[in-house]
C-alpha atoms as a PDB file:
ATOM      1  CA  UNK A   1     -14.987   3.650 -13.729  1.00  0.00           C
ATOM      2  CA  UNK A   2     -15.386  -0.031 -14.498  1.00  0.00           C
ATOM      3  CA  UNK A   3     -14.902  -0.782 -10.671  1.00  0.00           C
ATOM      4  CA  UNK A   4     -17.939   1.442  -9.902  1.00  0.00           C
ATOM      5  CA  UNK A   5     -19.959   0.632 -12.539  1.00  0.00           C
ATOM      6  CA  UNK A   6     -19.566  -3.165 -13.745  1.00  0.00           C
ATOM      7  CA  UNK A   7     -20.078  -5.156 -10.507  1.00  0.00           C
ATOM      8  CA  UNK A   8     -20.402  -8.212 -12.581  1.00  0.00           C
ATOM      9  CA  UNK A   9     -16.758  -7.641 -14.020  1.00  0.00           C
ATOM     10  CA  UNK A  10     -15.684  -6.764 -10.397  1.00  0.00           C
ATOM     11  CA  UNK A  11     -16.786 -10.352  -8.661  1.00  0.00           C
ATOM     12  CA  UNK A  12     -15.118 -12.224 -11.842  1.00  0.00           C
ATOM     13  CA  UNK A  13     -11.947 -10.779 -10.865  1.00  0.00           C
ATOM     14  CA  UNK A  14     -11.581 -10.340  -7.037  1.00  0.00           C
ATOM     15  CA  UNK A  15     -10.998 -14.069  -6.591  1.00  0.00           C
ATOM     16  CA  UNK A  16      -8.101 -13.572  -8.694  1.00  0.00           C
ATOM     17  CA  UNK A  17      -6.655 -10.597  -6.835  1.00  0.00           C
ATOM     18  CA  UNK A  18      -4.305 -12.633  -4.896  1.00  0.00           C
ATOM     19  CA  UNK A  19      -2.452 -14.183  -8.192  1.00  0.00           C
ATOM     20  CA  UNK A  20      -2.319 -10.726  -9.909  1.00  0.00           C
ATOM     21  CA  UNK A  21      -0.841  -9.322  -6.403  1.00  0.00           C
ATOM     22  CA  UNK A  22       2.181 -12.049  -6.719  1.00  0.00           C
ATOM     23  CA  UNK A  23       2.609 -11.331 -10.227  1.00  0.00           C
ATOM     24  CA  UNK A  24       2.619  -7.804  -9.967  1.00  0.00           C
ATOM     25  CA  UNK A  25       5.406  -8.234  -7.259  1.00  0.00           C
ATOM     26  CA  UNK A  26       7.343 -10.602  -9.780  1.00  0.00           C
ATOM     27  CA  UNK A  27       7.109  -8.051 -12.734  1.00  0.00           C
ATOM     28  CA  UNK A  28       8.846  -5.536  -9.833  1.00  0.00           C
ATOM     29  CA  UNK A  29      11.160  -7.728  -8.952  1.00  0.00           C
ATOM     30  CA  UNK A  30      12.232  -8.633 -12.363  1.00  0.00           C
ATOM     31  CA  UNK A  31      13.055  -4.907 -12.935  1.00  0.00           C
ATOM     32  CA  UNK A  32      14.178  -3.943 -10.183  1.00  0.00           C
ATOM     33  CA  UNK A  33      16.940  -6.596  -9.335  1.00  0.00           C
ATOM     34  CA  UNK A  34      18.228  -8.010  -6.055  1.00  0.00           C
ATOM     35  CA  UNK A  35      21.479  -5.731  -6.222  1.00  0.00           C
ATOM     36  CA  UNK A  36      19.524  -2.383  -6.407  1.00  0.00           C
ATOM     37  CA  UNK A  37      16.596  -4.085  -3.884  1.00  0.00           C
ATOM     38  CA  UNK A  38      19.097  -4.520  -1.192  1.00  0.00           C
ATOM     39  CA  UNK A  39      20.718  -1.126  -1.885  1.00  0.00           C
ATOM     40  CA  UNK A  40      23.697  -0.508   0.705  1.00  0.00           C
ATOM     41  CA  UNK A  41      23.528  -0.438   4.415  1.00  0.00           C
ATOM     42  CA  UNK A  42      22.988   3.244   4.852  1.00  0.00           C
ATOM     43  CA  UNK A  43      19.966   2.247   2.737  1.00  0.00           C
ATOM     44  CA  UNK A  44      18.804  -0.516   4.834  1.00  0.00           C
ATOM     45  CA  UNK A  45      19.126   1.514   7.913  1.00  0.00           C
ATOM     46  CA  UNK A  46      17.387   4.076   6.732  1.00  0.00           C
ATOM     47  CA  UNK A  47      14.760   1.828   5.946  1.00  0.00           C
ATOM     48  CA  UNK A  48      14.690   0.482   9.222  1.00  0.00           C
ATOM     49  CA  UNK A  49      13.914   3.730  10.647  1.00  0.00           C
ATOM     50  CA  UNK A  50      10.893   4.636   7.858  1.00  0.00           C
ATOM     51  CA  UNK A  51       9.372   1.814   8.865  1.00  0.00           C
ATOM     52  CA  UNK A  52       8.978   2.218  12.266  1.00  0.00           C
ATOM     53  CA  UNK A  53       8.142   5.902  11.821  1.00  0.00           C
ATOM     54  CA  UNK A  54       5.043   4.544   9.058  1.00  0.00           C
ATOM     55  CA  UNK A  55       4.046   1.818  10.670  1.00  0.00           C
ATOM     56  CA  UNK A  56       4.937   2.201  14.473  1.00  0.00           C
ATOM     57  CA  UNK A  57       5.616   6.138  15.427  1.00  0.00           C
ATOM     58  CA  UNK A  58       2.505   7.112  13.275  1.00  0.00           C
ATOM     59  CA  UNK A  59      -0.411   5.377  14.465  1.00  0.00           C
ATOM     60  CA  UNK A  60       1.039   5.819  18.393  1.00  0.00           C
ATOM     61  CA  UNK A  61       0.456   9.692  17.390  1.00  0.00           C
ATOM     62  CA  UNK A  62      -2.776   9.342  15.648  1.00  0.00           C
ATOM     63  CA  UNK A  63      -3.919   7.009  18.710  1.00  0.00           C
ATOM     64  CA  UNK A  64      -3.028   9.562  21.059  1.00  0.00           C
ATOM     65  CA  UNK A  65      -4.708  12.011  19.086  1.00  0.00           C
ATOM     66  CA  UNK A  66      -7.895   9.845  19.069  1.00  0.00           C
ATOM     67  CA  UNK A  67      -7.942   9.627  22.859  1.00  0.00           C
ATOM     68  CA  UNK A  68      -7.085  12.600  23.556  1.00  0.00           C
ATOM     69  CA  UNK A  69     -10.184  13.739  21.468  1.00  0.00           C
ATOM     70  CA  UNK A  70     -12.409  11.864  22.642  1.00  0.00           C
ATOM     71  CA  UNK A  71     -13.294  10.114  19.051  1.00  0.00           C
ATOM     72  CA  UNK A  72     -12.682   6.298  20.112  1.00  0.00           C
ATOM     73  CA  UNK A  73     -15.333   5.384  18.663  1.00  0.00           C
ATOM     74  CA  UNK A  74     -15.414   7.273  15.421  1.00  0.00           C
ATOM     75  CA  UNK A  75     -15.126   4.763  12.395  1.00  0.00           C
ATOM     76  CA  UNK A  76     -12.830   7.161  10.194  1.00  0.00           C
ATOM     77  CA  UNK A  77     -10.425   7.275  13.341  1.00  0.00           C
ATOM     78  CA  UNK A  78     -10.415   3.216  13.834  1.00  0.00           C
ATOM     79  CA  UNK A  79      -9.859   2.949   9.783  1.00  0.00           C
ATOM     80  CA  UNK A  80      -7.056   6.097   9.967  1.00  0.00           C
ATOM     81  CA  UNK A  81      -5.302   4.038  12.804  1.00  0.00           C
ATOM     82  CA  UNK A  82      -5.340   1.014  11.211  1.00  0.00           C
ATOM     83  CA  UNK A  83      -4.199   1.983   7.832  1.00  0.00           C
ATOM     84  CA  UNK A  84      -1.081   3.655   9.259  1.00  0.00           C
ATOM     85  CA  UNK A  85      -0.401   0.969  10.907  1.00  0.00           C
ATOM     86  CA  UNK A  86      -0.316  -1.367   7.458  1.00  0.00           C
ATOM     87  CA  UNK A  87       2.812  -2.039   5.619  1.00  0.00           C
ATOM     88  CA  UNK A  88       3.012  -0.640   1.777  1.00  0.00           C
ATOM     89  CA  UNK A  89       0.853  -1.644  -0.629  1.00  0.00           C
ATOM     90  CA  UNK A  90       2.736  -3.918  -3.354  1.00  0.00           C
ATOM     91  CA  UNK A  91       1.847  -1.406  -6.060  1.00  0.00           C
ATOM     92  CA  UNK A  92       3.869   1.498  -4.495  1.00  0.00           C
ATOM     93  CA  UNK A  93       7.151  -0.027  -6.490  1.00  0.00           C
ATOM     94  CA  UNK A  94       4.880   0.030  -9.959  1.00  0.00           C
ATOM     95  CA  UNK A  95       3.372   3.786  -9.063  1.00  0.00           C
ATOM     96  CA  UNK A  96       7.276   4.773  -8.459  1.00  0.00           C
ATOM     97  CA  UNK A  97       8.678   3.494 -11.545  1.00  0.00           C
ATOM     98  CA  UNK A  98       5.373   4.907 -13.595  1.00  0.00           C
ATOM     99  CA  UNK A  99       6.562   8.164 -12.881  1.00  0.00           C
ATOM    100  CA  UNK A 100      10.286   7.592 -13.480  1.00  0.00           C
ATOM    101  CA  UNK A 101      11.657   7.175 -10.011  1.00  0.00           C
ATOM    102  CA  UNK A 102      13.626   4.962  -8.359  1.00  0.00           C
ATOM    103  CA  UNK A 103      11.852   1.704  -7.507  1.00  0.00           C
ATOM    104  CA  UNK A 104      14.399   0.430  -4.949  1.00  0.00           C
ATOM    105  CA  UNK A 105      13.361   2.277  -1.961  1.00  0.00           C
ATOM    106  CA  UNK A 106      10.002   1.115  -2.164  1.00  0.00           C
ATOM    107  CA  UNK A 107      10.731  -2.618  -2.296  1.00  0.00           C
ATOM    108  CA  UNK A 108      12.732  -2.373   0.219  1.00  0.00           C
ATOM    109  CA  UNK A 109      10.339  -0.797   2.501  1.00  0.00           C
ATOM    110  CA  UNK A 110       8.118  -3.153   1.078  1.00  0.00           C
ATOM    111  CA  UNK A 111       9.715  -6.808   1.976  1.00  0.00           C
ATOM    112  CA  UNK A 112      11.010  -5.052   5.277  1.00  0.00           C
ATOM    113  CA  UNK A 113       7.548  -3.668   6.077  1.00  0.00           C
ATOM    114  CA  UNK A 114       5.846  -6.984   5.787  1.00  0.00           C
ATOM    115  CA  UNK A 115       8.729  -8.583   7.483  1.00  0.00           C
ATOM    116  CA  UNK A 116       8.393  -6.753  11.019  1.00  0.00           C
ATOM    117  CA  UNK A 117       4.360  -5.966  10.219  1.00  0.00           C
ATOM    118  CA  UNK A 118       3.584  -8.422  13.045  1.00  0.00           C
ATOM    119  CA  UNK A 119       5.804  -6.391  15.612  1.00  0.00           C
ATOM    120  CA  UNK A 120       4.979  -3.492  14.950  1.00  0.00           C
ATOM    121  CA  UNK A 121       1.257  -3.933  14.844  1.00  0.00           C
ATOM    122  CA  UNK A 122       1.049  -5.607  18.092  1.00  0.00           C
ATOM    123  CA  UNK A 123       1.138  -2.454  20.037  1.00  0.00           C
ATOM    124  CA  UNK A 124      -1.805  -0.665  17.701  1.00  0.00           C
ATOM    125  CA  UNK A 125      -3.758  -4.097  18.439  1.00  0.00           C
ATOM    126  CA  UNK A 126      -3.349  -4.101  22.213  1.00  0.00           C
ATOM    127  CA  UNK A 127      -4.084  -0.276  22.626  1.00  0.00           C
ATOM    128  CA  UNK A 128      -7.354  -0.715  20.407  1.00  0.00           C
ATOM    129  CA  UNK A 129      -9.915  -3.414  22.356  1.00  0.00           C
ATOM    130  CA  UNK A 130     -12.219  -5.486  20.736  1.00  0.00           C
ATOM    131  CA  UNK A 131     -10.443  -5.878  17.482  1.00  0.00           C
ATOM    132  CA  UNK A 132     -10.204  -9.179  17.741  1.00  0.00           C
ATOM    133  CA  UNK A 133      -7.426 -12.009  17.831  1.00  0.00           C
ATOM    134  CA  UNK A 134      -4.296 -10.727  17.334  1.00  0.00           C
ATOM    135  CA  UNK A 135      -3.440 -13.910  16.139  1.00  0.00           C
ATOM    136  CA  UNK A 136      -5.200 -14.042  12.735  1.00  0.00           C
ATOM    137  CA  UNK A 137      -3.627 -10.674  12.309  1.00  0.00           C
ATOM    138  CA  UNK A 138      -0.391 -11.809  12.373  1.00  0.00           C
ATOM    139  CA  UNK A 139      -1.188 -15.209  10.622  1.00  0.00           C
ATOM    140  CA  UNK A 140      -2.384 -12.727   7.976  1.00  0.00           C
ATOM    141  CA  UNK A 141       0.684 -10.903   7.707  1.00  0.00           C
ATOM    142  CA  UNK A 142       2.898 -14.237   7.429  1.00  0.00           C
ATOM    143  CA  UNK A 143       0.856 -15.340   4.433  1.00  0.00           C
ATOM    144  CA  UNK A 144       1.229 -12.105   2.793  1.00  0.00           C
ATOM    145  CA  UNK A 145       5.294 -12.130   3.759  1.00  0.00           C
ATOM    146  CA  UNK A 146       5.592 -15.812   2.466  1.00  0.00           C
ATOM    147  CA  UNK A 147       3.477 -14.557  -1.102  1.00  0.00           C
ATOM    148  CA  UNK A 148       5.916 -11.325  -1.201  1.00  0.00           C
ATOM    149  CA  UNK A 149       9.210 -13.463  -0.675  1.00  0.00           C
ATOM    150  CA  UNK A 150       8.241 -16.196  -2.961  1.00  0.00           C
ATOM    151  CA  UNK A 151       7.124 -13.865  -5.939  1.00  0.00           C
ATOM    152  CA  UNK A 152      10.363 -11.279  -5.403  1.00  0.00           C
ATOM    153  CA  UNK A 153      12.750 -14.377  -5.270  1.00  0.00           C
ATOM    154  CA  UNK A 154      11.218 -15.668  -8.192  1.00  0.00           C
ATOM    155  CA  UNK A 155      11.811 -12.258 -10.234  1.00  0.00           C
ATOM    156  CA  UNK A 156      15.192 -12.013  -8.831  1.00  0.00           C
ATOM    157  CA  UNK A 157      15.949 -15.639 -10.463  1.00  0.00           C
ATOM    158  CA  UNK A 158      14.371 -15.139 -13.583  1.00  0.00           C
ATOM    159  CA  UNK A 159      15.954 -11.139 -14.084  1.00  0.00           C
ATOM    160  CA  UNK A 160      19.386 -13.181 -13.345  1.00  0.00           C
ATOM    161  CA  UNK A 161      18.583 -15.865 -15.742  1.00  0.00           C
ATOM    162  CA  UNK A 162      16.971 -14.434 -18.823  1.00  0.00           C
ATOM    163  CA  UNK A 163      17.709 -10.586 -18.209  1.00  0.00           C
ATOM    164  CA  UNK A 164      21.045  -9.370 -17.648  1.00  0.00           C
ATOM    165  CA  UNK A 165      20.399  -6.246 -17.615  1.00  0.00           C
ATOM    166  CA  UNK A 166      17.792  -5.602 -19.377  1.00  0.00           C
ATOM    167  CA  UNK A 167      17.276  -3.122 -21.866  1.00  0.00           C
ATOM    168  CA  UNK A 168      15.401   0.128 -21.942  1.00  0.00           C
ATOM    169  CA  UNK A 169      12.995  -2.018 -24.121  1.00  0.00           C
ATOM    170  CA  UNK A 170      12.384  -4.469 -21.833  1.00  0.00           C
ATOM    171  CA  UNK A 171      12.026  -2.110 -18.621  1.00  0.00           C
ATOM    172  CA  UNK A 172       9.258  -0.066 -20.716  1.00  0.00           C
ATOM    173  CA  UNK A 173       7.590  -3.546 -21.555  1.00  0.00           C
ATOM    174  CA  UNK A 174       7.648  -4.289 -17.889  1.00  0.00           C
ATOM    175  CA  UNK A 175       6.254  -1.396 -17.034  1.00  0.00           C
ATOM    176  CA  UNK A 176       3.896  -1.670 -19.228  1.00  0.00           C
ATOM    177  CA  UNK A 177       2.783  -4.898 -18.442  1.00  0.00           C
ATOM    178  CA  UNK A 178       2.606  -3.494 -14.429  1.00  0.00           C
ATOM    179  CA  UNK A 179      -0.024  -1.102 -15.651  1.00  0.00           C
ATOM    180  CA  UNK A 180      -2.397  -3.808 -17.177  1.00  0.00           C
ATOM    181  CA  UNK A 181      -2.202  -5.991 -14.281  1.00  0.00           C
ATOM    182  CA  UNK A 182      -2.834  -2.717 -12.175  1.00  0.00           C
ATOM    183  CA  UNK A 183      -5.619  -1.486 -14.119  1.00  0.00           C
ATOM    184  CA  UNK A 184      -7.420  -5.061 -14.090  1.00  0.00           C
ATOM    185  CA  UNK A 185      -6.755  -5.564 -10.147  1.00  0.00           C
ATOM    186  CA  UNK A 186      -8.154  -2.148  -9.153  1.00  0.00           C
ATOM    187  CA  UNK A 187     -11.662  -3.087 -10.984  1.00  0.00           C
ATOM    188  CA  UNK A 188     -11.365  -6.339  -8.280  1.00  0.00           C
ATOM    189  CA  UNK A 189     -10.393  -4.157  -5.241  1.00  0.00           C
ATOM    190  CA  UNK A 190     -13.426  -1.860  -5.589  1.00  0.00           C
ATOM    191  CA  UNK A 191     -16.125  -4.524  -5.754  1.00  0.00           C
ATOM    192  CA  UNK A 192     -17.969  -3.513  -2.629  1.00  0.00           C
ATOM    193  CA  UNK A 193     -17.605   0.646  -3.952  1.00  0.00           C
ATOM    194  CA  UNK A 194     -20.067   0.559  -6.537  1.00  0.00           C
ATOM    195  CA  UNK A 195     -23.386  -1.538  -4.677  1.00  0.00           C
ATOM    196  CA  UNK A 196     -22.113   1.417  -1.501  1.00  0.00           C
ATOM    197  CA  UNK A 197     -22.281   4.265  -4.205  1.00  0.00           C
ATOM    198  CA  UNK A 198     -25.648   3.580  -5.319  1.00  0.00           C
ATOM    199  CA  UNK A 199     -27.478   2.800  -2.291  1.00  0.00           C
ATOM    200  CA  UNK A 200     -25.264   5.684   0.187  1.00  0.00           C
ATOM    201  CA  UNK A 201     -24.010   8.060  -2.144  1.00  0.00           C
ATOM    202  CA  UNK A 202     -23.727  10.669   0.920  1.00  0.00           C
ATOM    203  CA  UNK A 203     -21.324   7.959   2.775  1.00  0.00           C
ATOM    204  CA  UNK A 204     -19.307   7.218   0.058  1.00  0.00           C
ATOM    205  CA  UNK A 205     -18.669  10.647  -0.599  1.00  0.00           C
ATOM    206  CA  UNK A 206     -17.775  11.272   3.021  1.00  0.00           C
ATOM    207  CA  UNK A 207     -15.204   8.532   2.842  1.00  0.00           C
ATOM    208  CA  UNK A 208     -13.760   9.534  -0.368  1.00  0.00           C
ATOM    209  CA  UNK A 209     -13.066  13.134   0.720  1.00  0.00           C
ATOM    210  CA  UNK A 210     -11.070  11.874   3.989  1.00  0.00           C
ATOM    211  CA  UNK A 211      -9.171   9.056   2.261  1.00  0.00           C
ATOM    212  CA  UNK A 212      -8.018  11.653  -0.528  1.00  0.00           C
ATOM    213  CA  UNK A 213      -6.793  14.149   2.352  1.00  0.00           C
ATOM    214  CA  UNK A 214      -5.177  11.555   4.328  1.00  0.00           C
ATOM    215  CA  UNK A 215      -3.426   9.789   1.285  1.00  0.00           C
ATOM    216  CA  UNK A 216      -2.477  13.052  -0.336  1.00  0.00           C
ATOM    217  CA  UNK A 217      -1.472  14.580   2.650  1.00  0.00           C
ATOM    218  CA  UNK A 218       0.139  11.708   4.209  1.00  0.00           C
ATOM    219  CA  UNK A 219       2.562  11.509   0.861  1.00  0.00           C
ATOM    220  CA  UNK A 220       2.826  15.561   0.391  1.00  0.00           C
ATOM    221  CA  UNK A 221       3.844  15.985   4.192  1.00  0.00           C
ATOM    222  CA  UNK A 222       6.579  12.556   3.408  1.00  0.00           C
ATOM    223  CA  UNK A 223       7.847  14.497   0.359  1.00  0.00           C
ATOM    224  CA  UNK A 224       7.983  17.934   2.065  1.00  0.00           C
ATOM    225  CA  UNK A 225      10.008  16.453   4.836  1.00  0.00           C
ATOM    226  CA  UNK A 226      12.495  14.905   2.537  1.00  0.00           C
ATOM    227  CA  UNK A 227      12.128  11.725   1.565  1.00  0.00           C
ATOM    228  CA  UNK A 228      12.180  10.070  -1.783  1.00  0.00           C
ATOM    229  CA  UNK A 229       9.436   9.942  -3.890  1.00  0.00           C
ATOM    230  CA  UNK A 230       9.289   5.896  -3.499  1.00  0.00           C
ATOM    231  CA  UNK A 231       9.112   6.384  -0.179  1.00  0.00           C
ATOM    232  CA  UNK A 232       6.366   9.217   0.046  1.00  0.00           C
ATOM    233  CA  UNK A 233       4.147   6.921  -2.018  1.00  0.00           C
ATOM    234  CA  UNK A 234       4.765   4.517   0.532  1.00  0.00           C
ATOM    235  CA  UNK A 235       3.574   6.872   3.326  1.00  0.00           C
ATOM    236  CA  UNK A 236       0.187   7.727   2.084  1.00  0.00           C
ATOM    237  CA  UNK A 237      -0.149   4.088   0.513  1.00  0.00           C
ATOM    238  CA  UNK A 238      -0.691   1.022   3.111  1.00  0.00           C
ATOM    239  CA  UNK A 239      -2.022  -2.346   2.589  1.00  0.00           C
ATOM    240  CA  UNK A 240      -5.437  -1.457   5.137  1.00  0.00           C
ATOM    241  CA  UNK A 241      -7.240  -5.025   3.191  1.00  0.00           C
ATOM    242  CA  UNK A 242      -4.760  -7.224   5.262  1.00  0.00           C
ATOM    243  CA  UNK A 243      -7.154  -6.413   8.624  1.00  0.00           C
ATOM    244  CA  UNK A 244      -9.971  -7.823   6.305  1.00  0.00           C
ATOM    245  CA  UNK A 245      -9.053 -11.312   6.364  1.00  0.00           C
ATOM    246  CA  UNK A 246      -7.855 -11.022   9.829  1.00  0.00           C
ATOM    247  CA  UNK A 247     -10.679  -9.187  12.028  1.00  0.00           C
ATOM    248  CA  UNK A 248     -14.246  -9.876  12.939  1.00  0.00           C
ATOM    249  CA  UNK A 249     -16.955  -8.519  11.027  1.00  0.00           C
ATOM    250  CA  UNK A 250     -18.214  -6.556  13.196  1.00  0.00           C
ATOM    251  CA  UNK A 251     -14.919  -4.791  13.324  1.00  0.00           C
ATOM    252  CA  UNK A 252     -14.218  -4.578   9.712  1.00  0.00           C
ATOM    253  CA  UNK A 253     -17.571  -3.714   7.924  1.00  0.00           C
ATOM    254  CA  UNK A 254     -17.075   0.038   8.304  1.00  0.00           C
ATOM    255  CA  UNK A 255     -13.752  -0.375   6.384  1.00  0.00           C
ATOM    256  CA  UNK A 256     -14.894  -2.132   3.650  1.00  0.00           C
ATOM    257  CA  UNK A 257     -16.471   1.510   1.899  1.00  0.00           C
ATOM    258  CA  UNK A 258     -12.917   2.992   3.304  1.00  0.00           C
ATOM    259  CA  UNK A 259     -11.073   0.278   1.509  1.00  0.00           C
ATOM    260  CA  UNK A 260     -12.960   0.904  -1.697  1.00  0.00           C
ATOM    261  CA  UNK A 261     -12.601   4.667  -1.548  1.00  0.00           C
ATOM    262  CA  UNK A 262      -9.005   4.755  -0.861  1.00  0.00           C
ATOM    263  CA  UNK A 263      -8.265   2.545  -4.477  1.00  0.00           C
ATOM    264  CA  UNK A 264      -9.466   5.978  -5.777  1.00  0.00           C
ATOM    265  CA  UNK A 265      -6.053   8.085  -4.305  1.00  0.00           C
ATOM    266  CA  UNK A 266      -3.689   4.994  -4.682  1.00  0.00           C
ATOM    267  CA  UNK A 267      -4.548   4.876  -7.838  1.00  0.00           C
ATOM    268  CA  UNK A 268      -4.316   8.091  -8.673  1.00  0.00           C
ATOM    269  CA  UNK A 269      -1.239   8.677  -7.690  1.00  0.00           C
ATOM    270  CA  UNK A 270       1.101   8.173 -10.680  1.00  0.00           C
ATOM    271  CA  UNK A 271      -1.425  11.193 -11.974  1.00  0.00           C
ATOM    272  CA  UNK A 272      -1.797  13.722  -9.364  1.00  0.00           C
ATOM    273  CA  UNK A 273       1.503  13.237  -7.404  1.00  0.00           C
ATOM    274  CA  UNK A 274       3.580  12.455 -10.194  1.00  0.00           C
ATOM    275  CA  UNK A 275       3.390  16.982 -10.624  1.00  0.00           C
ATOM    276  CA  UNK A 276       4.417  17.435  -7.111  1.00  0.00           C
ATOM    277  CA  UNK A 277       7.283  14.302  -7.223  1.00  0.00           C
ATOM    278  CA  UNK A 278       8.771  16.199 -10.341  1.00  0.00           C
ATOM    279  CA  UNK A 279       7.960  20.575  -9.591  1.00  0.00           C
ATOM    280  CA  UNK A 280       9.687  20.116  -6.026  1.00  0.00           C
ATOM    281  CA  UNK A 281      13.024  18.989  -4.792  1.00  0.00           C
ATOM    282  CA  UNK A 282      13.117  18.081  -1.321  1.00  0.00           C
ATOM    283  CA  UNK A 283      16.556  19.024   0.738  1.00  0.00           C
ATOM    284  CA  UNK A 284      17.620  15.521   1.095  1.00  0.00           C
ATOM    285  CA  UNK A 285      16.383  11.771  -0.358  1.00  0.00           C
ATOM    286  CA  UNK A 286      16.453   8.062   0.458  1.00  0.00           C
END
């Protein structure tokens, strides 16, 4: 509600969204731990393969879709494509440990996500003209990677120095803290949503009905098919804003209402898919 309707509050803060971003990843970090990060190598592997199911197999099948269709140049299809083809957003480790569940299997497909982001987006880019350079995409991606490792290994050193382990206490505090920083950032993320809402109310609300199907759906079809909760918030919950700083603006306008909308799901998640995460147990986990 304050994003939407304090767009004064909203500018102060989006040129801080980059600083709360690394800190939220060093609160994770912190909690998490490098041991349980890394996990063992089943767990690794298996990350391996999410990923390039998320980010690779996923937007292949919703491009071939799209052609197949006919709907290449549909905006909701360009901004479907591209946000499949994201890596997770950093808060999917703070919306897994919100609602009690491991954090691990997040941050791992987290760092790895990032990691490989500019391999696995290069066939998305090359089968989608006119998106631009896929340089400044991938330049984009290395800054985020270098933000991500430099704020987890920083929370990795400090949970080694000062915390080890930590308490229940000092988990809750940390999770606590993880919702204030997420509760000020999303205010900063949907700057552009309330000037949309009040001058196309009909366009918003078209965009806010697909991105809660196709974040909802993406994580309910994850969970369905077996996966961990951490990692079904991962599926429905990709960092779309890194094509922002990367793509003309020509190409990126369209997502900027998308990109506002979809804070609406993501962070609604520890809410509405905590019920599902906790009524359901699916046949096998990461």
């Amino acid at each position: 509600m304050a994003g939407l309707t304090l767009p004064g509050v909203a500018q102060i803060i989006k040129p801080w969204l980059p600083l709360l971003v690394a800190f939220l990843l060093l609160l994770s970090s912190v909690r998490i731990g490098l041991r349980a990060a890394l996990g063992s190598f089943a767990d690794l592997r298996q990350t391996a393969t999410l990923v390039t199911v998320f980010q690779l197999a996923l937007p292949l099948l919703a491009l071939a879709v799209i052609f197949l269709a006919g709907l290449t140049e549909s905006q909701l299809a360009l901004a479907i494509v591209l946000m499949l083809s994201a890596p997770s957003i950093t808060g999917s480790v703070n919306f897994t440990a919100l609602m009690g569940h491991d954090p691990a299997p997040p941050m791992r497909l987290l760092i790895f996500g990032t990691a490989v982001f500019p391999l696995t987006v290069l066939p998305v880019l090359w089968l989608m003209p006119g998106l631009g350079d896929a340089s400044d995409v991938l330049l984009a991606a290395l800054m985020l990677l270098f933000v991500i490792a430099l704020s987890v290994g920083l929370g990795f050193a400090l949970r080694r120095a000062v915390l080890t382990p930590p308490t229940e206490a000092q988990i809750r505090a940390l999770d606590g803290a993880s919702a204030i920083v997420l509760a000020v950032m999303v205010v900063g993320l949907m700057s552009a949503l309330g000037p949309a809402l009040r001058s196309v109310p009909g366009e918003v609300l078209f965009w806010l009905v697909a991105v809660l199907i196709t974040n909802f759906g993406l994580q309910s079809a994850a969970y369905v098919l077996g996966q961990s909760p951490g990692a079904s918030v991962v599926a429905g919950n990709r960092n779309v804003a890194l094509f922002l700083v990367a793509l003309p603006a020509e190409a990126v306008d369209p997502l900027l209402i998308f990109i506002g909308c979809y804070q609406i799901p993501m962070y609604l998640t520890p809410i509405v898919m905590d019920r599902i995460y906790r009524r359901h147990t699916p046949s096998s986990t990461c």
